[in-house]
Structures are given as C-alpha cells and as structure tokens.
N, C-alpha and C. Protein backbone atom coordinates (compact mmCIF):
# COMPACT_ATOMS: atom_id res chain seq x y z
N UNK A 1 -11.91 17.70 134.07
CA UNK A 1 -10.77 18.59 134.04
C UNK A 1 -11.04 19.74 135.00
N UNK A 2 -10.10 20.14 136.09
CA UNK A 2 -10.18 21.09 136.95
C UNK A 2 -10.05 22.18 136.32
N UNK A 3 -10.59 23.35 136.92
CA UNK A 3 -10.49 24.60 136.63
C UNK A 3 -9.37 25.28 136.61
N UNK A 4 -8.97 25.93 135.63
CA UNK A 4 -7.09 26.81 135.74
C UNK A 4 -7.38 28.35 135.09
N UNK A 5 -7.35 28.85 135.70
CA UNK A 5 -6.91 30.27 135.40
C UNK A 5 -6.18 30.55 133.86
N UNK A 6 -6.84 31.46 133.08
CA UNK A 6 -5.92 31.34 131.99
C UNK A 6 -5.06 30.98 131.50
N UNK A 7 -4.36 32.02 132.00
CA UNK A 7 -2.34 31.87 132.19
C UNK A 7 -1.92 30.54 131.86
N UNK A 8 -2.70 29.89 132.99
CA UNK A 8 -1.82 28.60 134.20
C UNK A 8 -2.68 27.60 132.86
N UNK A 9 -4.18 27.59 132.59
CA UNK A 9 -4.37 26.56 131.43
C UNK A 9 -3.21 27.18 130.10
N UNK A 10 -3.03 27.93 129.57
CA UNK A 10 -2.42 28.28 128.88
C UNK A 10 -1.00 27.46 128.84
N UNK A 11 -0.37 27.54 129.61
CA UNK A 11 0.78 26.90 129.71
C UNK A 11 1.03 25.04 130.11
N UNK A 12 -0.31 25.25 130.52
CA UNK A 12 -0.64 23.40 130.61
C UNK A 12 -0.81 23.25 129.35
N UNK A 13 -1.30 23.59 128.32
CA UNK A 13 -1.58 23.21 126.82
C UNK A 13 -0.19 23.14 126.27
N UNK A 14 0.80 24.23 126.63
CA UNK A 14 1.86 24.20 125.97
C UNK A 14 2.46 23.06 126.57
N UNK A 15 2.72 23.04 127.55
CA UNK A 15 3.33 21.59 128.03
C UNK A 15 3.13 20.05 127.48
N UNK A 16 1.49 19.86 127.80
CA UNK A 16 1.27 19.20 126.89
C UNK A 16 1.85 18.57 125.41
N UNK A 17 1.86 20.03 124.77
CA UNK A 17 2.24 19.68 123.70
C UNK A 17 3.84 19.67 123.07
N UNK A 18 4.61 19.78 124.19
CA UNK A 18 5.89 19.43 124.05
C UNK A 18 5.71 18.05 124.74
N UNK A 19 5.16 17.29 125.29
CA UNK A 19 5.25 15.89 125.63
C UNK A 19 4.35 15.43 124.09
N UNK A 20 3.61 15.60 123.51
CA UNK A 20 3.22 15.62 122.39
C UNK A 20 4.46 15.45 121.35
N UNK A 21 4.76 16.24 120.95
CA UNK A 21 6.30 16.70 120.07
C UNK A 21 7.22 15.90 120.44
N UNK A 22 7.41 15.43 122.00
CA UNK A 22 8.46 14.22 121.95
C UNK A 22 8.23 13.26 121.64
N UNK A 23 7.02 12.64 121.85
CA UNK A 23 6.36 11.33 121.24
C UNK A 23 6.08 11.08 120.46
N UNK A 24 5.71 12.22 119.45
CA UNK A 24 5.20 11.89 117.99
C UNK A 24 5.68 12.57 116.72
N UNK A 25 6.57 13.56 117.76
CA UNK A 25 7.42 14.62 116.52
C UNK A 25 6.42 15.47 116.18
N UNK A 26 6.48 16.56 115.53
CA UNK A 26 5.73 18.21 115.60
C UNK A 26 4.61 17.24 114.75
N UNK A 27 4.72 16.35 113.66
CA UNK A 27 3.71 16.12 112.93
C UNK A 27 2.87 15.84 113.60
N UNK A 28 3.05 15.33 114.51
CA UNK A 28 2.17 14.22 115.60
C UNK A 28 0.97 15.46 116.17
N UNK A 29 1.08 16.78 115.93
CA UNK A 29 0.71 17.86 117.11
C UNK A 29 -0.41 18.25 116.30
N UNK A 30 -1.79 18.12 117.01
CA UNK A 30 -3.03 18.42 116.39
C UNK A 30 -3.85 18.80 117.84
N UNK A 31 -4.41 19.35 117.13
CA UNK A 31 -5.70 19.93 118.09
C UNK A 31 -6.10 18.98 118.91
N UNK A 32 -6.72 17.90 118.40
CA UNK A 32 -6.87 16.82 118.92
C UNK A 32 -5.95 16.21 120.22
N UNK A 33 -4.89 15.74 119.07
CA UNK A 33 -3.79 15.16 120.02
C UNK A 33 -3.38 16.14 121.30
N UNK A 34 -3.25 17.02 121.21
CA UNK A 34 -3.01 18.04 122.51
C UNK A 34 -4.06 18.13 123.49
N UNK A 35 -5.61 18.11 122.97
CA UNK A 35 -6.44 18.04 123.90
C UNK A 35 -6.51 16.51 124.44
N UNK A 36 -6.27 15.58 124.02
CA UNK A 36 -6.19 14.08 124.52
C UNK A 36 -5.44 14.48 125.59
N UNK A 37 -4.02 14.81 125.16
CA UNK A 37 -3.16 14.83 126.33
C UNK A 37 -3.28 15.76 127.46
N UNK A 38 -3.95 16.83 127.24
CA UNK A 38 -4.15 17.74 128.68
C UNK A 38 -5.31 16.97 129.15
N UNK A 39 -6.43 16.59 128.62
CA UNK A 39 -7.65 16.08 129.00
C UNK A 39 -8.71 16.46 128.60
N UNK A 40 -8.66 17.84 127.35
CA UNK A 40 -9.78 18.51 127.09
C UNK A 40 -10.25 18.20 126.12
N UNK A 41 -10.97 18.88 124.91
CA UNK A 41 -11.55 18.96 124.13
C UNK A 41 -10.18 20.27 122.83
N UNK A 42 -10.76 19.56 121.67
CA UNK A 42 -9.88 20.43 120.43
C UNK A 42 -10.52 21.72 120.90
N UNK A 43 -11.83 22.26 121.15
CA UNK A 43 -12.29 23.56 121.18
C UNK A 43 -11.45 24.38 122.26
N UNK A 44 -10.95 23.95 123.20
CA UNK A 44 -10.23 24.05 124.50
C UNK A 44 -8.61 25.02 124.20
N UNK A 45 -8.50 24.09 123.32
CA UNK A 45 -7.10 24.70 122.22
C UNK A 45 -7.27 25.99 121.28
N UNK A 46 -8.67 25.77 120.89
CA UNK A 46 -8.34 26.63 119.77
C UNK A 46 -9.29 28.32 120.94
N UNK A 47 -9.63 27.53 122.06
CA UNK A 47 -10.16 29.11 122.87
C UNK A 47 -8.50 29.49 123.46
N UNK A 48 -7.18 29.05 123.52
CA UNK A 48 -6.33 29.18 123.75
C UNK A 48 -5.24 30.20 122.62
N UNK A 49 -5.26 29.63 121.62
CA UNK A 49 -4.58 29.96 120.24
C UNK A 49 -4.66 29.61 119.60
N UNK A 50 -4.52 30.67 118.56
CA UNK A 50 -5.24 31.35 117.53
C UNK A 50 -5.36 30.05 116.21
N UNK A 51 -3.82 29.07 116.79
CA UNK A 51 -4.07 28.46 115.43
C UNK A 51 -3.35 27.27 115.97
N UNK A 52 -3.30 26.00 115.37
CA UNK A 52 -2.14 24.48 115.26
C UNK A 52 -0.71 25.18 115.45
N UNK A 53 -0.93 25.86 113.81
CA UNK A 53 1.02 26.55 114.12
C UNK A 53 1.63 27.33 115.06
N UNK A 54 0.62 28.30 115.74
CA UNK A 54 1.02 29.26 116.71
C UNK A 54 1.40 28.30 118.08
N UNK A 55 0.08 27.36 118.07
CA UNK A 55 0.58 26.20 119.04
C UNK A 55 1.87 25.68 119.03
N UNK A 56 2.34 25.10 118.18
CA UNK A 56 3.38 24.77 117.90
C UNK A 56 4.80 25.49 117.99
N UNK A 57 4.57 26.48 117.50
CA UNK A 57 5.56 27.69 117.58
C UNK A 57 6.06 28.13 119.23
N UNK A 58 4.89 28.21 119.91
CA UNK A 58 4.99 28.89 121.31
C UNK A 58 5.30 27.11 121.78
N UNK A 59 5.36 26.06 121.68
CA UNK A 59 5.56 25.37 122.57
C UNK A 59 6.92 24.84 121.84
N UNK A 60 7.31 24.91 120.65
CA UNK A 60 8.75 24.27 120.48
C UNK A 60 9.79 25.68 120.93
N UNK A 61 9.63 26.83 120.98
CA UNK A 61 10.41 28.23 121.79
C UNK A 61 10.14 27.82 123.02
N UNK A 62 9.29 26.72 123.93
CA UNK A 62 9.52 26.33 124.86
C UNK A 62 10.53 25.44 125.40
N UNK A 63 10.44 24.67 124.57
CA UNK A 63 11.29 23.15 124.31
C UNK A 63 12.48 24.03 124.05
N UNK A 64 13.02 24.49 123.34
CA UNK A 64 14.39 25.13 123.24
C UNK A 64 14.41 25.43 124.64
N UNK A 65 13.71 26.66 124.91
CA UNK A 65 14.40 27.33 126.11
C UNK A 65 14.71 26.25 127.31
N UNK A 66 13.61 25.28 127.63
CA UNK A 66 14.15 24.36 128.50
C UNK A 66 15.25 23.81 128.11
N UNK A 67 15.34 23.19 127.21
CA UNK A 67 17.10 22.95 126.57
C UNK A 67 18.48 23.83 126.84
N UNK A 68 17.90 24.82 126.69
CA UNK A 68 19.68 25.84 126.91
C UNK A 68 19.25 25.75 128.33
N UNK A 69 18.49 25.72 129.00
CA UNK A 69 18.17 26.14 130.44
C UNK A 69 19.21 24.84 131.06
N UNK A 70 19.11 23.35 130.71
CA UNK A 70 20.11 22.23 130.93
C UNK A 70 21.36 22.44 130.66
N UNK A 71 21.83 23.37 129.14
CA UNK A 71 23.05 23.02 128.62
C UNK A 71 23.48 24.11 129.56
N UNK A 72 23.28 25.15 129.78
CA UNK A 72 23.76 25.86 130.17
C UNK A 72 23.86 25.84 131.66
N UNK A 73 22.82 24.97 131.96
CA UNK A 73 23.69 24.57 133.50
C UNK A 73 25.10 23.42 133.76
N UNK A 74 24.71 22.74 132.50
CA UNK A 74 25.67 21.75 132.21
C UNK A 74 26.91 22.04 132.09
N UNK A 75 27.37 22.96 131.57
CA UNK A 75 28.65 23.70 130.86
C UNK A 75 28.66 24.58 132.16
N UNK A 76 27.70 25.09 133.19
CA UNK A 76 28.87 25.77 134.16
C UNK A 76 29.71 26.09 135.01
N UNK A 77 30.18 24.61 135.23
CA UNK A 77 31.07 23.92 136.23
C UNK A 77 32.21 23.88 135.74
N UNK A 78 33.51 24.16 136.59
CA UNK A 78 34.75 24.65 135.98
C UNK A 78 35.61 23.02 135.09
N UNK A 79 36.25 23.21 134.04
CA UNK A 79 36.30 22.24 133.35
C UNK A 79 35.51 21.65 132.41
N UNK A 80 34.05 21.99 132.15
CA UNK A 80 33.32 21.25 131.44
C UNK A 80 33.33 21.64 130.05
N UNK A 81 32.92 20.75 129.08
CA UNK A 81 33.60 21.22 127.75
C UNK A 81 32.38 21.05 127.19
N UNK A 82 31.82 22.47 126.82
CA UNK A 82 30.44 23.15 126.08
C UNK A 82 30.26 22.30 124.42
N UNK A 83 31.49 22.01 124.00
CA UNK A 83 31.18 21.23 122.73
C UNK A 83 30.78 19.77 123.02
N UNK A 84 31.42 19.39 123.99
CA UNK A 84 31.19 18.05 124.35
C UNK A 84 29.45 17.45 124.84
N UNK A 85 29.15 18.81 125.54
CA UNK A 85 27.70 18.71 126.21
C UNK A 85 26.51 19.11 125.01
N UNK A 86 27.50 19.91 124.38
CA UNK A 86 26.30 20.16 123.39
C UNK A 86 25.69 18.99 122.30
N UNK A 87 27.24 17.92 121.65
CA UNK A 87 27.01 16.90 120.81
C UNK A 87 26.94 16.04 121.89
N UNK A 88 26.44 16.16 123.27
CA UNK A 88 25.96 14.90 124.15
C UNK A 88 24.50 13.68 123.85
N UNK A 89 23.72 14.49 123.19
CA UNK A 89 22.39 14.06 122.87
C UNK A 89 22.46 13.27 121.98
N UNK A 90 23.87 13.91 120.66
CA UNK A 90 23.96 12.09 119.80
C UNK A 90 24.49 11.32 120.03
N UNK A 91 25.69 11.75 121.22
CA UNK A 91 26.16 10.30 121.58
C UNK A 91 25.71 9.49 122.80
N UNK A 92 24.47 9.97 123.11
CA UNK A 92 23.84 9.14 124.21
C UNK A 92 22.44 8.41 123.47
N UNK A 93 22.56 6.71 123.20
CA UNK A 93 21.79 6.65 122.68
C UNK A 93 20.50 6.48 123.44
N UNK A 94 20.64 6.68 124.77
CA UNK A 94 19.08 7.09 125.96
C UNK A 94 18.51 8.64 125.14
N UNK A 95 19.14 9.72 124.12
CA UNK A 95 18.73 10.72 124.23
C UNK A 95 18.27 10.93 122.75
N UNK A 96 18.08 9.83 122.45
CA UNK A 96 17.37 9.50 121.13
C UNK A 96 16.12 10.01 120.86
N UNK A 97 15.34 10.29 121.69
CA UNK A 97 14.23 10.79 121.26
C UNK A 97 14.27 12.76 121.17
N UNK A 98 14.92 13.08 122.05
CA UNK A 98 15.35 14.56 122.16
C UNK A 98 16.29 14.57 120.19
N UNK A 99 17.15 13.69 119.96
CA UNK A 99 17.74 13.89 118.94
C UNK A 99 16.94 13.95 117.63
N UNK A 100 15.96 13.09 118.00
CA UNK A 100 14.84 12.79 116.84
C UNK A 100 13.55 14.05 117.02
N UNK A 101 13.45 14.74 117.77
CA UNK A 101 12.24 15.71 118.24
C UNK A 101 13.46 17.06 116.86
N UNK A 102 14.71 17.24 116.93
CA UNK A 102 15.14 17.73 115.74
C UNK A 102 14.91 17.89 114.99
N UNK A 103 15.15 16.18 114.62
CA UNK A 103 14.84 16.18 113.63
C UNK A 103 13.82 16.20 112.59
N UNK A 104 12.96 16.15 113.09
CA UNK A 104 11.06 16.67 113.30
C UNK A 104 10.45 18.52 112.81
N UNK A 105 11.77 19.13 113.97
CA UNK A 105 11.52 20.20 113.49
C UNK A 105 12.31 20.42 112.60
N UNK A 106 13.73 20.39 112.13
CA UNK A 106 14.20 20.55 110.97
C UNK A 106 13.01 20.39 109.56
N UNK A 107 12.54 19.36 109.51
CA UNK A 107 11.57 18.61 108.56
C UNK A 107 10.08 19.81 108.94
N UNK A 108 9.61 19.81 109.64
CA UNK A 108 8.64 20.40 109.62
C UNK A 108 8.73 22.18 109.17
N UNK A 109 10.77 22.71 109.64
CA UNK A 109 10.57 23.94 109.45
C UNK A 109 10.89 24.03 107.74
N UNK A 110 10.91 22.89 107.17
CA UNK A 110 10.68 23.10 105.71
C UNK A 110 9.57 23.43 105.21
N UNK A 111 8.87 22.36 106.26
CA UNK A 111 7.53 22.63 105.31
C UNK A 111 6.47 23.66 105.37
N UNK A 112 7.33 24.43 106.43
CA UNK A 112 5.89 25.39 106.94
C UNK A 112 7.03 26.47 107.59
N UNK A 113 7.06 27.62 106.14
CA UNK A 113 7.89 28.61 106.55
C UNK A 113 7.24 29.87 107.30
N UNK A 114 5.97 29.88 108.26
CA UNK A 114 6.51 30.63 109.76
C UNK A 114 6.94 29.61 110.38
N UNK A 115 7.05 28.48 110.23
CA UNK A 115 7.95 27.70 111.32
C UNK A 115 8.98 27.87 111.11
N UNK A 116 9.43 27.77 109.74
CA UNK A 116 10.87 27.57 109.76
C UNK A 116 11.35 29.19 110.43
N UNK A 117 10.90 30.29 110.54
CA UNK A 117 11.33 31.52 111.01
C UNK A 117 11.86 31.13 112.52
N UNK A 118 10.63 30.67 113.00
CA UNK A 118 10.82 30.58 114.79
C UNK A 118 12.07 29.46 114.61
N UNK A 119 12.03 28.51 114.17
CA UNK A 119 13.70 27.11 114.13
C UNK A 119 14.13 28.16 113.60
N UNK A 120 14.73 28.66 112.97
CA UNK A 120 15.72 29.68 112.55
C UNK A 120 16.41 30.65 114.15
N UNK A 121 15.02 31.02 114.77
CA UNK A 121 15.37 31.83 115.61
C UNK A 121 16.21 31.23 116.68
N UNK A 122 15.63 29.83 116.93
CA UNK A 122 15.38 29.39 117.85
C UNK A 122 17.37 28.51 117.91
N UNK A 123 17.82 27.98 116.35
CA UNK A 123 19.17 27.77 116.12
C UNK A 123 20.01 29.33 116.34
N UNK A 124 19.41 30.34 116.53
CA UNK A 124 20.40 31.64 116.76
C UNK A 124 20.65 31.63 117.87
N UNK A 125 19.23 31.07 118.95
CA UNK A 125 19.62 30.96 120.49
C UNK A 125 20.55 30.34 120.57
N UNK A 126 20.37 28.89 120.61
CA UNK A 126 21.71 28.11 120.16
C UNK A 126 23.22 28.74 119.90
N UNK A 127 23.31 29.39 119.04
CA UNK A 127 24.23 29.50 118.63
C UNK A 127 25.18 30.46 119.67
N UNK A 128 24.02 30.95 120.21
CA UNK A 128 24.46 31.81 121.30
C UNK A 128 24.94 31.89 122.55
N UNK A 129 24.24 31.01 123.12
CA UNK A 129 24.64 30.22 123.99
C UNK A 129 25.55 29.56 123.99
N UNK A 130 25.87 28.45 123.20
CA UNK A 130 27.19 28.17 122.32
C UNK A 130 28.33 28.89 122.78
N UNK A 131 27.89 30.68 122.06
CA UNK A 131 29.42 31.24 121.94
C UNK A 131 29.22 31.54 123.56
N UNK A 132 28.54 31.74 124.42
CA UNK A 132 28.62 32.47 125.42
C UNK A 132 29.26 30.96 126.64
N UNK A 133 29.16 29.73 126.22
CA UNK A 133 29.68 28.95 126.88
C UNK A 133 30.86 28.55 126.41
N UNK A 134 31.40 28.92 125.56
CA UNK A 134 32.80 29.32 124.98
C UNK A 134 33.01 30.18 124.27
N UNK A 135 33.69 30.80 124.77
CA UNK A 135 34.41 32.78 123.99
C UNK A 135 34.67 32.47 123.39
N UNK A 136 35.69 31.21 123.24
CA UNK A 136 36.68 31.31 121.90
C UNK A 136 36.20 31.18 120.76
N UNK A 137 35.18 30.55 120.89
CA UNK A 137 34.58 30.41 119.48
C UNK A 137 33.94 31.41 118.62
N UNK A 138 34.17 31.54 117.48
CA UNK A 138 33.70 33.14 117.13
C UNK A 138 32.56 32.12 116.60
N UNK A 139 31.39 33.85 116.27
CA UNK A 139 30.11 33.17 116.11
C UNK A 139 30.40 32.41 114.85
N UNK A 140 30.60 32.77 113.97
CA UNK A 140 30.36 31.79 112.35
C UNK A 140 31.21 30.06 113.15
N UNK A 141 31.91 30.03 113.96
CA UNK A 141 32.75 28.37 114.30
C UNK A 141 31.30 28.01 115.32
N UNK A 142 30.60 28.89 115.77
CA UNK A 142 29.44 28.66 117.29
C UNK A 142 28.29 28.01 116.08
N UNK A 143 27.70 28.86 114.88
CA UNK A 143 26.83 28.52 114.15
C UNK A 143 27.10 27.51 113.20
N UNK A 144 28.01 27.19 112.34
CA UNK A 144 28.54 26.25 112.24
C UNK A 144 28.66 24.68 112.93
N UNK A 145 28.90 24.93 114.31
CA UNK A 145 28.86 23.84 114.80
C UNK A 145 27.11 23.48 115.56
N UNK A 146 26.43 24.53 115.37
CA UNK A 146 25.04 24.22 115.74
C UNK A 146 24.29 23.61 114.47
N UNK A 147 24.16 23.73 113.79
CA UNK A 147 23.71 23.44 112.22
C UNK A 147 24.78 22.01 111.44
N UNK A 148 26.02 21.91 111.84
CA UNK A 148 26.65 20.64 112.03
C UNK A 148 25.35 19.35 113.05
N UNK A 149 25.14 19.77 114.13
CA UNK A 149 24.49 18.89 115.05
C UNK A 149 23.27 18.66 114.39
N UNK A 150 22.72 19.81 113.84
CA UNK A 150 21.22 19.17 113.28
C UNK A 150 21.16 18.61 112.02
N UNK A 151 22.31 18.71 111.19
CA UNK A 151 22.57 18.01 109.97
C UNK A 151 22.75 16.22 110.73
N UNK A 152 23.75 15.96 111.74
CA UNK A 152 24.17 15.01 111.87
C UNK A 152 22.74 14.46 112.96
N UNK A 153 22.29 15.17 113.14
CA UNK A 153 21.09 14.14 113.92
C UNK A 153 19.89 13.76 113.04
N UNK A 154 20.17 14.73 111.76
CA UNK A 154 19.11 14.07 110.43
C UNK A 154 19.51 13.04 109.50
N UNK A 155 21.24 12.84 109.71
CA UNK A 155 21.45 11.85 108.93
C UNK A 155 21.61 10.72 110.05
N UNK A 156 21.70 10.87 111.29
CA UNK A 156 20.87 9.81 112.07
C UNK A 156 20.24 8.64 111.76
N UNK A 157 19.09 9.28 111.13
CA UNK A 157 17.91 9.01 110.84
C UNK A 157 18.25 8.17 109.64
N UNK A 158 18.61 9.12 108.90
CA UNK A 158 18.78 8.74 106.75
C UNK A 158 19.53 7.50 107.23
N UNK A 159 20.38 7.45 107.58
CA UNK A 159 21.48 6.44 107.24
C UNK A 159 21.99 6.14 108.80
N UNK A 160 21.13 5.22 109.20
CA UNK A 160 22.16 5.08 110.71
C UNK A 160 22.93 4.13 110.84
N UNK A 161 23.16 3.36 109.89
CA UNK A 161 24.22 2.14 109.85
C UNK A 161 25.65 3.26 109.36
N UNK A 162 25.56 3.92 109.04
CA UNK A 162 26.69 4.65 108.32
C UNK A 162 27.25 5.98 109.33
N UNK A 163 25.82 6.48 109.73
CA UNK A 163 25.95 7.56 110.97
C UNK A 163 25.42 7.19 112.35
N UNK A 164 26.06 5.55 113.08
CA UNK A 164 25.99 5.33 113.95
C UNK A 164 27.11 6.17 115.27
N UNK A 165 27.07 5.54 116.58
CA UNK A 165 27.60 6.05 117.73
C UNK A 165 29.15 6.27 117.34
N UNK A 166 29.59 5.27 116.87
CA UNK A 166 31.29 5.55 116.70
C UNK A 166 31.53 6.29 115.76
N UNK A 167 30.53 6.66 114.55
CA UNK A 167 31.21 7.30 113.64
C UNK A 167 30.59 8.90 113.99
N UNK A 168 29.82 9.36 114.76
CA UNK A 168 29.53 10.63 115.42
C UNK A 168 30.68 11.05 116.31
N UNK A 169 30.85 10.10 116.84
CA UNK A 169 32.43 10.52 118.11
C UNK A 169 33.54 10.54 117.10
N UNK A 170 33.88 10.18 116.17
CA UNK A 170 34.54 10.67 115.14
C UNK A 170 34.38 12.29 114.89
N UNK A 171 33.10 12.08 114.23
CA UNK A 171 33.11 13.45 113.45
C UNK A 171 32.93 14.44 114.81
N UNK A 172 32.49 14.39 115.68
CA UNK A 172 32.30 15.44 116.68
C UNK A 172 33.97 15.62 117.70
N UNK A 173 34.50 14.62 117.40
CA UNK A 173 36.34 15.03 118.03
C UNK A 173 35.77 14.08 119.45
N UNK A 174 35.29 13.46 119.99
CA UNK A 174 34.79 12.98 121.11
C UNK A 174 35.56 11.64 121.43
C-alpha cells in the first residue's frame, strides 16, 4: 500500500467503505472488511477513526451527499420533473442495489440510535433538496414524499411480488 497523506488516506477509507455499504449493506462494514478493500490492515482504520460507527456515519453522509450531488444535477434542466428523478432508483431495476443500500440503512438506523440521528439528518437533506427542486411543494408534501420512498424501497424487499415495478409506478403517479 502506497503512502497517502492523512487527509487523502482518510478519505480513501471512506470511499472504500461506501463501495463496502453497496455490496454488503452497512452490516457488511467492519474494520476488517474496509481494510480488505482499501488494502490495509483493521489497525489502519481504527488509526483513522475513532470507531466502526463513526466510520460508518462519515461515509454514509458521504453516500448521501454524492446522491443529491446527481439528483440535483438531474432535476436542473428545464422540464425535468424532481419527483420523477427522485422515485427513479425504484423504478429502474439496474438501480437496485442503490435502492437496497436504503434499505440497509433504514434497518441499521434502528438498530443503532447515533445512526439513526445521522439517517435522520441525512432524510432532512433530502427533504430539502426535494423542496428546493420544487417550490411548490411545501416541506411536510417534500418530507412526506422522502420517507414514502424509503418505506417503499423496504417493502421492496418484504414483499416484492406485491411491491414490484408496475405497482411502484402506480403508487409513485409514474
């Protein structure tokens, strides 16, 4: 493993471990598993931060932000319809694994409430973005329909004969 400057290893770990989180879902994310994937050693991680969860925390506030960083380029071309791009991920079934990395953290921010703080925070971004890629929507219709998407990408999962592709383009107006 080449030499990196704090910072720059710092943020290779986080990376890492959002390719981590897509592949195996937050459970999947261990000391271990993160040092496999950069190339190092678990000690490597933990001379990085402080802890698994903090890991986790700072790299799924990553994963969001790259996310609005797409939607929000997505939505800013004249005509494009911000609800449509936003419930794009369940109706593309190529984006199945982004839909399922959700649903991962939904599940995980149960079980581990400083996580669930940062997913909390992290659905306010959302929601925000949301309203800011459509005015009209007041925030409670913006949050609402963000917390709609992560309900419907967990029953995905539960029941996908029942919450398959046609019956999402239903419920999403699509």
């Amino acid at each position: 493993m080449a030499y990196l400057p704090r910072p720059e290893r710092r943020a290779s770990i986080v990376e890492a471990t959002v390719r981590v989180m897509r592949a195996e879902g937050l459970e999947g994310v261990s000391a271990r598993s993160v040092a496999a994937e950069v190339g190092g050693s678990p000690g490597l991680i933990h001379q990085h931060f402080p802890s698994v969860p903090d890991l986790v925390a700072t790299a799924w506030r990553e994963y969001v932000a790259e996310s609005l960083v797409g939607f929000e380029s997505a939505v800013r071309g004249e005509g494009s319809d911000p609800l449509r791009e936003f419930f794009g991920n369940h109706l593309d079934p190529e984006q199945d694994a982004e839909v399922a990395l959700w649903v991962s953290a939904w599940a995980h921010a149960l079980r581990s409430p400083e996580f669930g703080a940062v997913f909390a925070d992290t659905l306010a971004e959302l929601t925000r973005a949301l309203r800011a890629a459509s005015p009209d929507l007041s925030e409670a219709a913006a949050e609402r329909t963000v917390l709609l998407g992560v309900a419907l990408a967990g029953m995905q999962r539960i029941a996908p004969d029942r919450y398959g592709q046609d019956r999402l383009a239903e419920i999403v107006g699509s």
